[in-house]
C-alpha atoms as a PDB file:
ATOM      1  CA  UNK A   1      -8.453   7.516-145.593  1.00  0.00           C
ATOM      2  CA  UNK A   2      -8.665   8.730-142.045  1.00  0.00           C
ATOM      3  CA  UNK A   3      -9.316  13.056-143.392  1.00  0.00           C
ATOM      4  CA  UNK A   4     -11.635  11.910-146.070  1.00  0.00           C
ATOM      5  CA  UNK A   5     -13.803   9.583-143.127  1.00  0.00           C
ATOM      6  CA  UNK A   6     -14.007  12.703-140.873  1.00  0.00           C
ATOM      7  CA  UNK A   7     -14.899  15.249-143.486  1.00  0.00           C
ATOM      8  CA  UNK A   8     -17.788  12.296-143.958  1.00  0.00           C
ATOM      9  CA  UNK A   9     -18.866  12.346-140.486  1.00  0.00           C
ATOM     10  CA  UNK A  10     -18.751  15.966-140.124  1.00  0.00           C
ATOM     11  CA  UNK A  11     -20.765  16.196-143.402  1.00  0.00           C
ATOM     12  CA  UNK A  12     -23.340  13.747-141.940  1.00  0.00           C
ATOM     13  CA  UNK A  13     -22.880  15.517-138.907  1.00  0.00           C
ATOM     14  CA  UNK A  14     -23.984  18.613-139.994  1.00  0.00           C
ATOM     15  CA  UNK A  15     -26.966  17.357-142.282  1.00  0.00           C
ATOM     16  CA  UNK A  16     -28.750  15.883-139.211  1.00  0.00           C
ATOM     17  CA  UNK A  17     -28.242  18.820-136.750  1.00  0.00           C
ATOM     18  CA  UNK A  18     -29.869  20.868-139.856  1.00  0.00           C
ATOM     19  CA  UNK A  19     -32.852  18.277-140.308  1.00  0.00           C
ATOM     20  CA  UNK A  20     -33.111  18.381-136.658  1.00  0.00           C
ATOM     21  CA  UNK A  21     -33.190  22.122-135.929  1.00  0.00           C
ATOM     22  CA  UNK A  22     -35.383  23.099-139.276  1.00  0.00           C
ATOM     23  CA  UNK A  23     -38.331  20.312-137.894  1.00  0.00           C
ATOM     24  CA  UNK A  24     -37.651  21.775-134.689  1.00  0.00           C
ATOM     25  CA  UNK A  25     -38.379  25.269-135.661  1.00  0.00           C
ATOM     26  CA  UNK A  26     -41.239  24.177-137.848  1.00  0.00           C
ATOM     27  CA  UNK A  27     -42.578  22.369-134.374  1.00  0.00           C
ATOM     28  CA  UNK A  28     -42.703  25.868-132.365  1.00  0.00           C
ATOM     29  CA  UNK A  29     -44.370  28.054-135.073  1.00  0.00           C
ATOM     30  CA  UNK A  30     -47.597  29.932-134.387  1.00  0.00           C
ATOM     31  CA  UNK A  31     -49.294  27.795-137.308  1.00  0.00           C
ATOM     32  CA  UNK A  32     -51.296  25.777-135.908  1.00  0.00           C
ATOM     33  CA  UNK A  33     -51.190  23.067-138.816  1.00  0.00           C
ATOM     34  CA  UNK A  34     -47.551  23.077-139.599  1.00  0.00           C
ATOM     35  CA  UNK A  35     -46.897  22.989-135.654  1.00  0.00           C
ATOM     36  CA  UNK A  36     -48.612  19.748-135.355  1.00  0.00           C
ATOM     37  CA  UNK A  37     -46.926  18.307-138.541  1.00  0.00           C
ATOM     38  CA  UNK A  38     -43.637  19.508-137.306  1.00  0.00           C
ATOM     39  CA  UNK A  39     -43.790  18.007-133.936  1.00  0.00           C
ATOM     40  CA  UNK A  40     -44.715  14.700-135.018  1.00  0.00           C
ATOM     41  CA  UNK A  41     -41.592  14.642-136.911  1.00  0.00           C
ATOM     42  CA  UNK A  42     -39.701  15.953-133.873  1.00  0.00           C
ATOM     43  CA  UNK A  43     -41.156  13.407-131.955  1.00  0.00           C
ATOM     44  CA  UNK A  44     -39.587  10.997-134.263  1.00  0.00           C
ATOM     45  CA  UNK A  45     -36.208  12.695-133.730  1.00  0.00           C
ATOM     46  CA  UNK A  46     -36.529  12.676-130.225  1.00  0.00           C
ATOM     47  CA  UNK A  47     -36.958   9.166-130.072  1.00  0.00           C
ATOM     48  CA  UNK A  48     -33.730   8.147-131.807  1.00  0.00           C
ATOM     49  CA  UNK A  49     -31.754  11.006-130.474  1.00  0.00           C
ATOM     50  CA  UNK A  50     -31.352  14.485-130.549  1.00  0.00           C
ATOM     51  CA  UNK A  51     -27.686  14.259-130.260  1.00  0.00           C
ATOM     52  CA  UNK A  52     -27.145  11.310-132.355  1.00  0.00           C
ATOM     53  CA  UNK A  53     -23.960  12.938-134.075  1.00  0.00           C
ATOM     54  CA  UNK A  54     -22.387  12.658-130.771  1.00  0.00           C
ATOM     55  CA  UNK A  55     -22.235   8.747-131.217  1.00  0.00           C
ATOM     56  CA  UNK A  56     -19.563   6.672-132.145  1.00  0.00           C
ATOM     57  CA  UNK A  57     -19.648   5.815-136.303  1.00  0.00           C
ATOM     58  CA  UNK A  58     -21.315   2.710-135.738  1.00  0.00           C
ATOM     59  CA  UNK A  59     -24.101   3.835-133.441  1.00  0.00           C
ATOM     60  CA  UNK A  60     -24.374   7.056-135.176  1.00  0.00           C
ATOM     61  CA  UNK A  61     -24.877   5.251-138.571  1.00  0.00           C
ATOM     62  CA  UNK A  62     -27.315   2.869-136.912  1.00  0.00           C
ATOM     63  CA  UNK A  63     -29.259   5.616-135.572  1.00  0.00           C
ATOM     64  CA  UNK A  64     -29.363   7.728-139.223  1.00  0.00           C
ATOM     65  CA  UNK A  65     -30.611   3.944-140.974  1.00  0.00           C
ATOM     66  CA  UNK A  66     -33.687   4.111-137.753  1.00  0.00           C
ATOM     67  CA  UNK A  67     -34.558   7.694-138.897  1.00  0.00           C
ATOM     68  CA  UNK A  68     -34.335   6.975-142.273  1.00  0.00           C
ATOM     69  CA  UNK A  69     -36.825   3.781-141.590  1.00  0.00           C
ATOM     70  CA  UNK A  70     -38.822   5.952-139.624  1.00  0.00           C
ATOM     71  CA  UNK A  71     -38.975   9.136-142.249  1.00  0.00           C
ATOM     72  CA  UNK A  72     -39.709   7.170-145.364  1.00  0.00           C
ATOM     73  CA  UNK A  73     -42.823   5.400-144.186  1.00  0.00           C
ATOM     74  CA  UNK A  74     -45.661   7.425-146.268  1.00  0.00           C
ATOM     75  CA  UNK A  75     -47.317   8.816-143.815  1.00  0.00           C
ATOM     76  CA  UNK A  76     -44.179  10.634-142.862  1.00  0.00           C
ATOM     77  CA  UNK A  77     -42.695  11.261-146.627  1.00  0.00           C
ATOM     78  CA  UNK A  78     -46.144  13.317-146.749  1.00  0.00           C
ATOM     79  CA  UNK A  79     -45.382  15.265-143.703  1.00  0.00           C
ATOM     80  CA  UNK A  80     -41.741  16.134-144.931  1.00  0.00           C
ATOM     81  CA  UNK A  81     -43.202  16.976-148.374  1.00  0.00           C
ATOM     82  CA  UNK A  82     -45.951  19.053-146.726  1.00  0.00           C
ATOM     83  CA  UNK A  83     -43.315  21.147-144.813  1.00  0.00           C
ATOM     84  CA  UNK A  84     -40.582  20.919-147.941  1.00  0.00           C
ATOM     85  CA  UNK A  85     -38.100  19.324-145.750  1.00  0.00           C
ATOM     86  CA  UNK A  86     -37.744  16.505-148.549  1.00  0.00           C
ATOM     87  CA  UNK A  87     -34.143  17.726-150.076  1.00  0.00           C
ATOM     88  CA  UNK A  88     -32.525  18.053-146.389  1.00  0.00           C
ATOM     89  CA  UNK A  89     -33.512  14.672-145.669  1.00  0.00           C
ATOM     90  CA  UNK A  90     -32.259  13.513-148.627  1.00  0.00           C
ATOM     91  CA  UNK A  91     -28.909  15.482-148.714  1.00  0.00           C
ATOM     92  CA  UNK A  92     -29.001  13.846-145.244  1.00  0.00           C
ATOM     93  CA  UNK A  93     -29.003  10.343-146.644  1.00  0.00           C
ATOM     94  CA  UNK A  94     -26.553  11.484-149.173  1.00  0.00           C
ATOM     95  CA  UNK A  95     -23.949  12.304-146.495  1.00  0.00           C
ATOM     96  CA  UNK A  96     -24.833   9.044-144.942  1.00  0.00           C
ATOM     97  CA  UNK A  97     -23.967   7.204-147.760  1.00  0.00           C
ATOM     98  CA  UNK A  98     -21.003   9.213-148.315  1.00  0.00           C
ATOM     99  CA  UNK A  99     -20.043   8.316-145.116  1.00  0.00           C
ATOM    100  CA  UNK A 100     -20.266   4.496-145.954  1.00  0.00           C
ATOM    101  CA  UNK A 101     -18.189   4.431-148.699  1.00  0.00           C
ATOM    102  CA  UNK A 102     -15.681   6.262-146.739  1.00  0.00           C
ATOM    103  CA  UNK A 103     -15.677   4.005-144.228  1.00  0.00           C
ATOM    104  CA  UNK A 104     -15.915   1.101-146.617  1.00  0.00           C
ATOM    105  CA  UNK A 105     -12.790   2.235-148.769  1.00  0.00           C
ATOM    106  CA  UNK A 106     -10.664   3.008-145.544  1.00  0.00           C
ATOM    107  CA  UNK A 107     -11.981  -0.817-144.094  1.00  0.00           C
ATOM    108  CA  UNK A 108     -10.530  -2.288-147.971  1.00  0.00           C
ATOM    109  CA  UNK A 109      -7.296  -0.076-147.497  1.00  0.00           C
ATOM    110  CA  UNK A 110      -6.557  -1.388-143.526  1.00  0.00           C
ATOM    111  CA  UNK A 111      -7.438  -4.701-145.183  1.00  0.00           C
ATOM    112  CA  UNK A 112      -4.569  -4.763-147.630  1.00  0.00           C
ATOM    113  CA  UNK A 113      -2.245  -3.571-145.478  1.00  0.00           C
ATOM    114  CA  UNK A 114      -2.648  -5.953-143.146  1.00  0.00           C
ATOM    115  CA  UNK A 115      -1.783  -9.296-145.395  1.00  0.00           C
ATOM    116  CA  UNK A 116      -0.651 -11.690-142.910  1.00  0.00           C
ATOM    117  CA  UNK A 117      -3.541 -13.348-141.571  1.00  0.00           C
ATOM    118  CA  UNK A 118      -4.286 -13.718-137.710  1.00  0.00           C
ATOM    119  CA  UNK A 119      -5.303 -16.639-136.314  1.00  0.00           C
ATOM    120  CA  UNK A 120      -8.743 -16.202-134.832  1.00  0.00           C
ATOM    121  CA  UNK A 121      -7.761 -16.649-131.249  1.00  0.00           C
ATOM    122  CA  UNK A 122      -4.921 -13.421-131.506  1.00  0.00           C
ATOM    123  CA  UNK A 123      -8.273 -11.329-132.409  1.00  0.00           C
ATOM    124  CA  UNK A 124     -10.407 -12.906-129.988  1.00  0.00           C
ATOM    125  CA  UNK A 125      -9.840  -9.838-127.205  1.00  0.00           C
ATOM    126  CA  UNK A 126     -10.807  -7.187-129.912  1.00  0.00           C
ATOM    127  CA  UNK A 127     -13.902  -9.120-131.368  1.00  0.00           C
ATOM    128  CA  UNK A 128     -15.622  -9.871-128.263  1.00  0.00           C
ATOM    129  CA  UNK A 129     -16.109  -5.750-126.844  1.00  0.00           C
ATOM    130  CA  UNK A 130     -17.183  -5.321-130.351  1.00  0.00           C
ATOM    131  CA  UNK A 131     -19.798  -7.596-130.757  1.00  0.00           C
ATOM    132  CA  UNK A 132     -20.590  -7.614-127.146  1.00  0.00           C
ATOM    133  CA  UNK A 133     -21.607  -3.809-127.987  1.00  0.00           C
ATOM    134  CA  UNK A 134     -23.540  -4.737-131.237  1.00  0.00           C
ATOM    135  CA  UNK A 135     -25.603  -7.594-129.790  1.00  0.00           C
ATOM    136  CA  UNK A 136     -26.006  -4.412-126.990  1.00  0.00           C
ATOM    137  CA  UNK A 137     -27.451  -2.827-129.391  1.00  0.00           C
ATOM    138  CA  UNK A 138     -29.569  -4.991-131.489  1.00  0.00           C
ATOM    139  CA  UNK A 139     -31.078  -5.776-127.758  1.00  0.00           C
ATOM    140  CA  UNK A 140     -32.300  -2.240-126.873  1.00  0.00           C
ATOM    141  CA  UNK A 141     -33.370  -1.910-130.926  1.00  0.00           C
ATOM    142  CA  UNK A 142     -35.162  -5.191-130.235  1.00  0.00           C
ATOM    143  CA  UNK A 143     -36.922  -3.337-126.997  1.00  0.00           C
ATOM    144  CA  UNK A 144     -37.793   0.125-128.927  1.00  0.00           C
ATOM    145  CA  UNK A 145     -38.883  -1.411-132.067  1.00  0.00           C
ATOM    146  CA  UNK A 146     -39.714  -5.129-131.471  1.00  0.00           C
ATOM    147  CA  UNK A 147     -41.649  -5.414-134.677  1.00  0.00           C
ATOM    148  CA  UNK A 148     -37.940  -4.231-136.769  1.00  0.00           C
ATOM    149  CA  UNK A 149     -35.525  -5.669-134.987  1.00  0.00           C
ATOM    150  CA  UNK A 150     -36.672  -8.895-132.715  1.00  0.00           C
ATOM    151  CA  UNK A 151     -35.690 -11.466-135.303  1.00  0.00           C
ATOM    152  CA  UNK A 152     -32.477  -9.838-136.379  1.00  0.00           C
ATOM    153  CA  UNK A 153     -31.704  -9.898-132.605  1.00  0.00           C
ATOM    154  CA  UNK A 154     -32.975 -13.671-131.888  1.00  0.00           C
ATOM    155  CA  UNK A 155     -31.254 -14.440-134.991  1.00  0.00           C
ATOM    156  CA  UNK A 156     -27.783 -13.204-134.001  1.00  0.00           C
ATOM    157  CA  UNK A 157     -28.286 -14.845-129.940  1.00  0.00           C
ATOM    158  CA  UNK A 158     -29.182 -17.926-131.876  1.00  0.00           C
ATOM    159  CA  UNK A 159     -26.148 -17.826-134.126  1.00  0.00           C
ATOM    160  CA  UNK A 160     -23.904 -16.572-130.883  1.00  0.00           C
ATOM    161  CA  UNK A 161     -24.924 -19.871-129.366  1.00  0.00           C
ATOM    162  CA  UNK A 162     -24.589 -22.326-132.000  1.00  0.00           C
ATOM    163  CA  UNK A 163     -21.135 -20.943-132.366  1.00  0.00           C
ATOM    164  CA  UNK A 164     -20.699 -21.600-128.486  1.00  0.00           C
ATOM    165  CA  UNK A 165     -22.127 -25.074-128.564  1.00  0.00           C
ATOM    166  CA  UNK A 166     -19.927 -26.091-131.583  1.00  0.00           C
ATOM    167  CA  UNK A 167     -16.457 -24.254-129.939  1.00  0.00           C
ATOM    168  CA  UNK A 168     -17.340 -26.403-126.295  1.00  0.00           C
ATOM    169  CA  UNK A 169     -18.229 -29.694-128.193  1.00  0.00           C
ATOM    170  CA  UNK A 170     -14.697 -29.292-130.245  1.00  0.00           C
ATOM    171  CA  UNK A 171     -13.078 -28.221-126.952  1.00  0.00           C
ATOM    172  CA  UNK A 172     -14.108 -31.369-124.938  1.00  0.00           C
ATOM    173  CA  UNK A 173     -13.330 -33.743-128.054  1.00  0.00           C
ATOM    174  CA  UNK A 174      -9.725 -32.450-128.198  1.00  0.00           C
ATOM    175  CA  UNK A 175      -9.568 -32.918-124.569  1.00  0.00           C
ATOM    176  CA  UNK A 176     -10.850 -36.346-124.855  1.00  0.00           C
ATOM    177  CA  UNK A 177      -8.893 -37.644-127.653  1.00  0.00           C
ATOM    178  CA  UNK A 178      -6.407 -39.854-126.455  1.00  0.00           C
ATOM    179  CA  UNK A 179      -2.821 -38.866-127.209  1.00  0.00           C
ATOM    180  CA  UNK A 180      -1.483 -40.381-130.306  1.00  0.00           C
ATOM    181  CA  UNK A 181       1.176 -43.172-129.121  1.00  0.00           C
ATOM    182  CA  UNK A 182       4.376 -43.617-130.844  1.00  0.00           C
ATOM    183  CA  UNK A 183       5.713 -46.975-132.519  1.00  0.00           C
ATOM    184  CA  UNK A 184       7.979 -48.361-130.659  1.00  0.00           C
ATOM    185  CA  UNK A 185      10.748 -50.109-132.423  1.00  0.00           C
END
């Protein structure tokens, strides 16, 4: 599943740097009107990144869900449909979800190959840089965009330490317990 994930990416990749560019273009014409219409939708670009494609799959694909947020609120769908950008942003959203169901078939395949089942603590060194990166993330989405993202963010700290409080309370009962005497005959 690894070819059919990067012809997904590329395919993604190449439907945002075409979105991108055409707005771009539209932003720098000598028409007044469509100028103005174009550069607010540049603007948005901007914003999330011009050079989102550059990004790891994760970040990209969060980046392409915070355009897509940000492009199909109505007062931008009628700025798209104004400058007839509509089907690239959609065949945009198409290679996104392309993308995910790469990426979601080549998650199930690793899955079945791997069928012995790790104890939590053997994982524990590759989980941590991973979610230390998403709650990253979900902290400087919570600082861009405060009114999308805040309670997704305090919901995942909260959850982080719950999990923490519950792992140190279990940890200090185990070291408490007293060791289990034998009969003695």
């Amino acid at each position: 599943m690894t070819q059919p994930l990067l012809n997904a990416d590329k395919n993604r990749d190449l439907g945002f740097m075409s979105v991108r560019d055409i707005i771009h273009g539209i932003s720098l014409c000598l028409l007044a009107d469509l100028a103005e219409k174009g550069t607010k939708l540049y603007t948005i670009i901007e914003r999330v990144g011009l050079n989102l494609y550059s990004l790891g799959y994760k970040a990209e694909s969060a980046s392409l869900l915070t355009l897509f947020v940000e492009f199909y609120k109505p007062e931008n769908q009628q700025l798209l449909a104004d400058l007839g950008i509509v089907p690239y942003c959609n065949s945009l959203k198409e290679a996104q979800a392309a993308f995910e169901l790469a990426s979601s078939q080549k998650l199930d395949e690793k899955t079945l190959q791997s069928t012995d089942s790790e104890a939590a603590t053997l994982v524990m060194g590759e989980m941590i840089p991973a979610f230390t990166s998403l709650v990253a993330m979900l902290q400087l989405y919570a600082e861009l965009e405060p009114e999308t993202y805040s309670e997704v963010y305090n919901r995942m700290v909260t959850s982080i330490s719950e999990t923490i409080t519950v792992a140190r309370a279990r940890k200090t009962r185990k070291q408490n317990k007293p060791e289990e005497t034998q009969p003695t005959a």
